[in-house]
C-alpha atoms as a PDB file:
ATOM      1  CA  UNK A   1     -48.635-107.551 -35.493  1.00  0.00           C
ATOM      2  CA  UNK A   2     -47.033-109.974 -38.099  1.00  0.00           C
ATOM      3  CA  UNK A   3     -48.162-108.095 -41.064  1.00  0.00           C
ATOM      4  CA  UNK A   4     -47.332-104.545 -39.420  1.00  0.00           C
ATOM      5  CA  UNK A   5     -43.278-105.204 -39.160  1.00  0.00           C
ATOM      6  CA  UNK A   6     -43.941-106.431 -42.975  1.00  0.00           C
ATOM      7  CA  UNK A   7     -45.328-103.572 -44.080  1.00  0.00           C
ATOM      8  CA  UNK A   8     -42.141-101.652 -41.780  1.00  0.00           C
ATOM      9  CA  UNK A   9     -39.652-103.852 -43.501  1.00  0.00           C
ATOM     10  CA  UNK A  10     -41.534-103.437 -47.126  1.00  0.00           C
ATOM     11  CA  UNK A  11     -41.488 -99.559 -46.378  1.00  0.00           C
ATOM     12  CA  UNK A  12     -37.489 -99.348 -45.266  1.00  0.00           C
ATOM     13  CA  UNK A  13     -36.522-101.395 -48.353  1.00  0.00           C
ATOM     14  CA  UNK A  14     -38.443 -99.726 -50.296  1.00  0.00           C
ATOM     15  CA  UNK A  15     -36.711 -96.254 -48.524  1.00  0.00           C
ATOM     16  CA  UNK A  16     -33.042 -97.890 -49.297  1.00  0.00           C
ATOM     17  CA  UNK A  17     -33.888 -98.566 -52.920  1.00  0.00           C
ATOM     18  CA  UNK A  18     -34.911 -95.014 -53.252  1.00  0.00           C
ATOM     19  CA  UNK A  19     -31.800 -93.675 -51.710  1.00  0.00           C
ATOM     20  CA  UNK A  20     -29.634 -96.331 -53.700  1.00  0.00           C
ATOM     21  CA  UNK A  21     -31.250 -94.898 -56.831  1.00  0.00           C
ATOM     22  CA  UNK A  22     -30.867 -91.163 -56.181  1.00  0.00           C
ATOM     23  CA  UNK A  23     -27.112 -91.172 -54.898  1.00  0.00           C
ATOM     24  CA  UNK A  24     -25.778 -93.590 -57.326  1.00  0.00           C
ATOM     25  CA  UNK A  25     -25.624 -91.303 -60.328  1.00  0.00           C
ATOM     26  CA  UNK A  26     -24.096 -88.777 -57.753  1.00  0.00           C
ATOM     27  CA  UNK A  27     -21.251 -91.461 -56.472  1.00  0.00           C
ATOM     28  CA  UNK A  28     -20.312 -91.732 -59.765  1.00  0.00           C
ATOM     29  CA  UNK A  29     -20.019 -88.656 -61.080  1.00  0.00           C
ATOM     30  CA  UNK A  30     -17.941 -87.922 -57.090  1.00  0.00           C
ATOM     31  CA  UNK A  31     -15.408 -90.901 -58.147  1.00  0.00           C
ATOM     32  CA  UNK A  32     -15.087 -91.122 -61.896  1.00  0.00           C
ATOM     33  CA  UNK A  33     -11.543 -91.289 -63.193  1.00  0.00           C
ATOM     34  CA  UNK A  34      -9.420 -88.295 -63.897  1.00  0.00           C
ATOM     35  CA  UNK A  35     -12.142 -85.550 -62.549  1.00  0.00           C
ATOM     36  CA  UNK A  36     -11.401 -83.652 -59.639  1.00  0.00           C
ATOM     37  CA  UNK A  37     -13.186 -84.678 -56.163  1.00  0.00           C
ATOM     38  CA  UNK A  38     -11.932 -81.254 -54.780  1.00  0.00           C
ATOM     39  CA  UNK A  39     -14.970 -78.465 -53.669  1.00  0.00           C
ATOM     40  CA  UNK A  40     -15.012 -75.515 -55.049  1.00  0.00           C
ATOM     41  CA  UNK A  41     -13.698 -73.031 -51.929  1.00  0.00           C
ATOM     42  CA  UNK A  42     -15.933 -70.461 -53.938  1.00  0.00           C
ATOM     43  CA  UNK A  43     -18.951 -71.491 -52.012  1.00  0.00           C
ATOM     44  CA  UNK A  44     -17.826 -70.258 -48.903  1.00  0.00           C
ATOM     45  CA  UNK A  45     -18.390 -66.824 -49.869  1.00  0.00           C
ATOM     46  CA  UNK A  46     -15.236 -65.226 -50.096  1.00  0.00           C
ATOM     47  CA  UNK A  47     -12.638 -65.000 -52.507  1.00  0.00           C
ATOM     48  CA  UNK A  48     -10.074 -68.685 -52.988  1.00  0.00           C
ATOM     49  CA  UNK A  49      -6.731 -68.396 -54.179  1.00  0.00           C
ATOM     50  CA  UNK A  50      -3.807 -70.237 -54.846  1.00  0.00           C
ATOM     51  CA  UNK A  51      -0.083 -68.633 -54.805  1.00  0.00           C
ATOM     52  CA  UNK A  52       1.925 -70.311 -56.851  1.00  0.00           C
ATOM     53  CA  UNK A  53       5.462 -70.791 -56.383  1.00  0.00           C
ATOM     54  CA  UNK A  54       7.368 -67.716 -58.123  1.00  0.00           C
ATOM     55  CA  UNK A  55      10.039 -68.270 -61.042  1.00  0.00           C
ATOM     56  CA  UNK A  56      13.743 -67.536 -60.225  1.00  0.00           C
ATOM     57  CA  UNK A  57      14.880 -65.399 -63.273  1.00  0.00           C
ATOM     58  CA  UNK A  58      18.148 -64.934 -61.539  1.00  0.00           C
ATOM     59  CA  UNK A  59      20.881 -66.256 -63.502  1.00  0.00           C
ATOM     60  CA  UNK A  60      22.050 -68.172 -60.181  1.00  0.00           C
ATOM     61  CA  UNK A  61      19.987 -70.983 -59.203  1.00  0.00           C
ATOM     62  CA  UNK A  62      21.119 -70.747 -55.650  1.00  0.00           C
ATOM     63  CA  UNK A  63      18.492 -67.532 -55.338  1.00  0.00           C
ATOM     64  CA  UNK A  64      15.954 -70.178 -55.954  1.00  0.00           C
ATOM     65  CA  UNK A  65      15.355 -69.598 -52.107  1.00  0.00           C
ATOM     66  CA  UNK A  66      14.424 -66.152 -52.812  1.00  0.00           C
ATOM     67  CA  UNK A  67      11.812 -66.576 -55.087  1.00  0.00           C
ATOM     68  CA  UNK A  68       9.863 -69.455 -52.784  1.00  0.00           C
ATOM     69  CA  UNK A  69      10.097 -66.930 -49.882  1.00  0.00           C
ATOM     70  CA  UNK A  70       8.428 -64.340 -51.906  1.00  0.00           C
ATOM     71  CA  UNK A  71       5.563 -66.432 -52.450  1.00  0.00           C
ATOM     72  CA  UNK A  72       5.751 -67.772 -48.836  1.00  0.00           C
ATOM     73  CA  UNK A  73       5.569 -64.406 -47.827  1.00  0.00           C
ATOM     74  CA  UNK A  74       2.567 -64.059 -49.888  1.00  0.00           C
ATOM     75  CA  UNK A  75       0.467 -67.056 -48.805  1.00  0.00           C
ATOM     76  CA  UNK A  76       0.984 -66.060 -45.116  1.00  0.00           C
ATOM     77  CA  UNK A  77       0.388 -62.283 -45.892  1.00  0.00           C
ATOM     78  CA  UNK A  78      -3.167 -63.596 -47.597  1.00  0.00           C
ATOM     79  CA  UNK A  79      -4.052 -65.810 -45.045  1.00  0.00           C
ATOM     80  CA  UNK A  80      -4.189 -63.639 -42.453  1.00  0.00           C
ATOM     81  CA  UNK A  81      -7.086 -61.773 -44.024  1.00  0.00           C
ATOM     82  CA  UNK A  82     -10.561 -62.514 -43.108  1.00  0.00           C
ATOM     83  CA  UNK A  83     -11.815 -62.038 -46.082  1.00  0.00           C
ATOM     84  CA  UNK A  84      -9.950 -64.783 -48.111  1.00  0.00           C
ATOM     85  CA  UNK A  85      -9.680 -68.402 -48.546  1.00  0.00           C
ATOM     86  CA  UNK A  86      -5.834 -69.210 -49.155  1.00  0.00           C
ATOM     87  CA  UNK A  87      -4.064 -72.652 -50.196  1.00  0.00           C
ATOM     88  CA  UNK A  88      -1.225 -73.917 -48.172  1.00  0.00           C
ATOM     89  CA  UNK A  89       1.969 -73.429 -49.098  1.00  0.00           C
ATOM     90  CA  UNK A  90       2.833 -77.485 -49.371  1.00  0.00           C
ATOM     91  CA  UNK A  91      -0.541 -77.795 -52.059  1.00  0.00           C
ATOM     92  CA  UNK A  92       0.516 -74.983 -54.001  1.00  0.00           C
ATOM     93  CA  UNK A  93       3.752 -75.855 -54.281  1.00  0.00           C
ATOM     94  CA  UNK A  94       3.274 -79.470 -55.122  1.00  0.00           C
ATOM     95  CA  UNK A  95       2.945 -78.245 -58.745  1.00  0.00           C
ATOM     96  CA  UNK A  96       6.449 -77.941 -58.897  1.00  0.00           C
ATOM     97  CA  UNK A  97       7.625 -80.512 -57.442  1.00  0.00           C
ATOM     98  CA  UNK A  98       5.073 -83.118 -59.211  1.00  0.00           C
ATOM     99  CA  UNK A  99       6.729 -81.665 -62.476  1.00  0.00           C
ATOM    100  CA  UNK A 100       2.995 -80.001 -63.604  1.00  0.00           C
ATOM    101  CA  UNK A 101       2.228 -77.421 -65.414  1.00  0.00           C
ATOM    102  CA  UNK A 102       1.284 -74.584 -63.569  1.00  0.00           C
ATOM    103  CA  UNK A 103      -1.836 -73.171 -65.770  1.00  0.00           C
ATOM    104  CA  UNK A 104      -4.213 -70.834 -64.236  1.00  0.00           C
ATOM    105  CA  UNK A 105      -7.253 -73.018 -65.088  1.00  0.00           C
ATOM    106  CA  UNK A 106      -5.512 -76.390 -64.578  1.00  0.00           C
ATOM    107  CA  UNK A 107      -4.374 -75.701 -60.669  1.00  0.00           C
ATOM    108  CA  UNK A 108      -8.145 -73.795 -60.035  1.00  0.00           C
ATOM    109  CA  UNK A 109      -9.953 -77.318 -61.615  1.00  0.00           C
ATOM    110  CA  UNK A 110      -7.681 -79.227 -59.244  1.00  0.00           C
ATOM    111  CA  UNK A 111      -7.593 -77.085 -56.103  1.00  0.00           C
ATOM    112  CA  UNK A 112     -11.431 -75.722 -56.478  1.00  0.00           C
ATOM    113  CA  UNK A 113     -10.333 -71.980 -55.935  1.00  0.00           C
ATOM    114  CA  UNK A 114     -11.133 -69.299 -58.247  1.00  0.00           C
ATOM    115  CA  UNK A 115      -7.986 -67.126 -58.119  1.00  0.00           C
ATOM    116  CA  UNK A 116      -4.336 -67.875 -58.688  1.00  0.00           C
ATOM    117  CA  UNK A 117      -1.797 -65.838 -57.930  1.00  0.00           C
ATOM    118  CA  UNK A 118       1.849 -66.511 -59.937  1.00  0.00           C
ATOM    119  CA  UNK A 119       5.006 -64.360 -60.474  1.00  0.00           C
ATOM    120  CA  UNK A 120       8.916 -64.483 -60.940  1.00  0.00           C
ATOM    121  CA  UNK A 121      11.852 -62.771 -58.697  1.00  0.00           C
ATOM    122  CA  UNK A 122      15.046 -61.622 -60.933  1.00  0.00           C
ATOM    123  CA  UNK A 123      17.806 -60.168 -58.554  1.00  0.00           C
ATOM    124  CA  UNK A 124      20.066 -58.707 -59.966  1.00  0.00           C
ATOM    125  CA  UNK A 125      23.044 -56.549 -57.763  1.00  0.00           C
ATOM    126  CA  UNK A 126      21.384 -54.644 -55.217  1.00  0.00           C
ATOM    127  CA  UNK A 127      18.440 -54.514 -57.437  1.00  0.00           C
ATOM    128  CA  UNK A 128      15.179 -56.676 -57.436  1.00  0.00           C
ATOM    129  CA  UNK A 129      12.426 -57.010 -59.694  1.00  0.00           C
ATOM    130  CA  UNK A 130       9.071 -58.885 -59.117  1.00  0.00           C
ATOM    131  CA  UNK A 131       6.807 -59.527 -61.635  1.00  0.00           C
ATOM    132  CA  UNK A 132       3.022 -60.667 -60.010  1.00  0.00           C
ATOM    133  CA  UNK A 133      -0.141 -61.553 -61.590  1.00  0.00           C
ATOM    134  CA  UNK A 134      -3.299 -62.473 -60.576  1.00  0.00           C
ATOM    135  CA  UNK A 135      -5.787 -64.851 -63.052  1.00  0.00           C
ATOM    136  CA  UNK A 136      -9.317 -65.998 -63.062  1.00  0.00           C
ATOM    137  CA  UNK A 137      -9.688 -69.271 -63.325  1.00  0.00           C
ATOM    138  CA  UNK A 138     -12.879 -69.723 -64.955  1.00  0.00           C
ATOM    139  CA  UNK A 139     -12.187 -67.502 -67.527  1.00  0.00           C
ATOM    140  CA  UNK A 140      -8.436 -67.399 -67.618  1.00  0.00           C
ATOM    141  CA  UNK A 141      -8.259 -63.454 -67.440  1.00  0.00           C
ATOM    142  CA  UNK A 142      -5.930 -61.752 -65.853  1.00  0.00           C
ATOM    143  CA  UNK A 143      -7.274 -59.496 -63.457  1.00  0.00           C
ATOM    144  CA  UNK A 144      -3.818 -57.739 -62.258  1.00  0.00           C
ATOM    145  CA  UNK A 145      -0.234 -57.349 -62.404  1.00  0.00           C
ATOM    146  CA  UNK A 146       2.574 -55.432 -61.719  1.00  0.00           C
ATOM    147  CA  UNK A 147       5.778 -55.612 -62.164  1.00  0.00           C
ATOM    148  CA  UNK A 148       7.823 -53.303 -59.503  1.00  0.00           C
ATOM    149  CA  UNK A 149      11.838 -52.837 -58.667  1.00  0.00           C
ATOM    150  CA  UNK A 150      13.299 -52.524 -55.442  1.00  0.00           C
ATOM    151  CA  UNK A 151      16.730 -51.947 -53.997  1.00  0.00           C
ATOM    152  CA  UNK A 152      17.155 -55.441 -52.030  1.00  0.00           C
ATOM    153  CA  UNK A 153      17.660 -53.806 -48.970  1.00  0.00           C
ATOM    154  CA  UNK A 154      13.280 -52.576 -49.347  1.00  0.00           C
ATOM    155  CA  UNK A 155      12.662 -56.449 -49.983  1.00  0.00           C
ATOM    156  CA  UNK A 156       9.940 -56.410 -47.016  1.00  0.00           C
ATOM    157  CA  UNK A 157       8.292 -52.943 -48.132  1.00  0.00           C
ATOM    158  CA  UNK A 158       7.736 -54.533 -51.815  1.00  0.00           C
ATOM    159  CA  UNK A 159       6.088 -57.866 -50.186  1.00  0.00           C
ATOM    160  CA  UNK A 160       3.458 -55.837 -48.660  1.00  0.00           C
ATOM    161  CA  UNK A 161       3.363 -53.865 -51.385  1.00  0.00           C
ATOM    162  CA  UNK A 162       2.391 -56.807 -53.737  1.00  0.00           C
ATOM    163  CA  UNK A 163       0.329 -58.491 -51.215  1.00  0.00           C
ATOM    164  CA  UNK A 164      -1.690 -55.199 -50.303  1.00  0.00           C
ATOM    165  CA  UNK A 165      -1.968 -54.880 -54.553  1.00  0.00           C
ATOM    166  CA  UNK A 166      -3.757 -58.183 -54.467  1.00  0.00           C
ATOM    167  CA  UNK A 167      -5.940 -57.289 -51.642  1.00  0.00           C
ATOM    168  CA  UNK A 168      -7.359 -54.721 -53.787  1.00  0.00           C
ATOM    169  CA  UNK A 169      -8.134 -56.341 -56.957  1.00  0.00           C
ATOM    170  CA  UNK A 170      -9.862 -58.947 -55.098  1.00  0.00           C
ATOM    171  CA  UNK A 171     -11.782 -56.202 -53.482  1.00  0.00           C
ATOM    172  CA  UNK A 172     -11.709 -57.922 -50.048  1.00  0.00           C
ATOM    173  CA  UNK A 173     -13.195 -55.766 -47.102  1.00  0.00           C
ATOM    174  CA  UNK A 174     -10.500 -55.337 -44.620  1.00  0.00           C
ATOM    175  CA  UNK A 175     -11.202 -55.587 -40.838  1.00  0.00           C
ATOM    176  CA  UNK A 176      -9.426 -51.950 -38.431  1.00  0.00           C
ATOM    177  CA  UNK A 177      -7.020 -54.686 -37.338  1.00  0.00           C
ATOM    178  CA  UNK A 178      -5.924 -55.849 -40.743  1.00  0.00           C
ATOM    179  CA  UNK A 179      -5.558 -52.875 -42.211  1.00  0.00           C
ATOM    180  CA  UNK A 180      -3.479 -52.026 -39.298  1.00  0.00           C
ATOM    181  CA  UNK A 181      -1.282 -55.006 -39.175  1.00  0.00           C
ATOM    182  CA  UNK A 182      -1.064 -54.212 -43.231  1.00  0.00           C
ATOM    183  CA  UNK A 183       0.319 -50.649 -42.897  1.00  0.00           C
ATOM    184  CA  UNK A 184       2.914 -51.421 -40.617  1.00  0.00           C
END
């Protein structure tokens, strides 16, 4: 009975140095310095993105406001499809506030999604102008943009309008509903 629980004991160190052995190359690589620990959102399937606060061209700073709620507006627009994977609005927006560059490649390394969405608001009178585009972060190509002008006043028409414009080049599958909720 003795030598059975030391053959057990042999057999379970023997099972710990295995596993200590084929997951410490793999901890490492998980916690060396400088490299992202984030997962790529692309393994779940469906397209990640990451909308990017938008630039204030405006020549006064107070419309700062503006520009965030465009790409607010976005983010929650984007999230409410099935079909995508969308950052928060806090993450994204960190970029900013952390002082970092906002580079396509950079903020998909550090976020793990595949997409980023960026842009800039100038108003200007009664008139509006947002530039969108929408980049690849593997590659860095842009996939889309547009640049379209408004009269303020159609400031809610020209969010969906950019936000349905996305939709497409993604070419996400919308749901009855969505597409419902979208045409409104």
């Amino acid at each position: 009975q003795r030598r059975v629980g030391l053959t057990v004991l042999a057999a379970a160190v023997l099972v710990l140095v295995g596993a200590a052995w084929w997951f410490a190359p793999q901890v490492r690589v998980m916690l060396a310095p400088g490299e992202p620990t984030v997962m790529p959102l692309a393994s779940e399937g469906r397209p990640s993105l990451a909308v990017m606060p938008f630039e204030n061209l405006s020549k006064d700073p107070e419309q700062s406001y503006f520009s965030d709620g465009m790409a607010d507006s976005l983010i929650s627009d984007l999230s409410r499809v099935s079909g995508l994977l969308v950052i928060a609005r806090n993450t994204s927006f960190s970029f900013r506030e952390r002082g970092e560059s906002m580079d396509p490649r950079s903020v998909g390394a550090e976020l793990g999604v595949r997409y980023v969405v960026a842009g800039s608001v100038q108003r200007a009178g009664r008139n509006v102008r947002i530039s969108a585009n929408l980049t690849d972060t593997q590659t860095g190509i842009q996939l889309w943009a547009e640049r379209l002008d408004r009269e303020f006043e159609d400031l809610f028409a020209l969010q969906d309008e950019v936000t349905t414009q996305i939709i497409d080049a993604l070419h996400v599958e919308l749901s009855q509903e969505e597409k419902r909720r979208l045409s409104k």
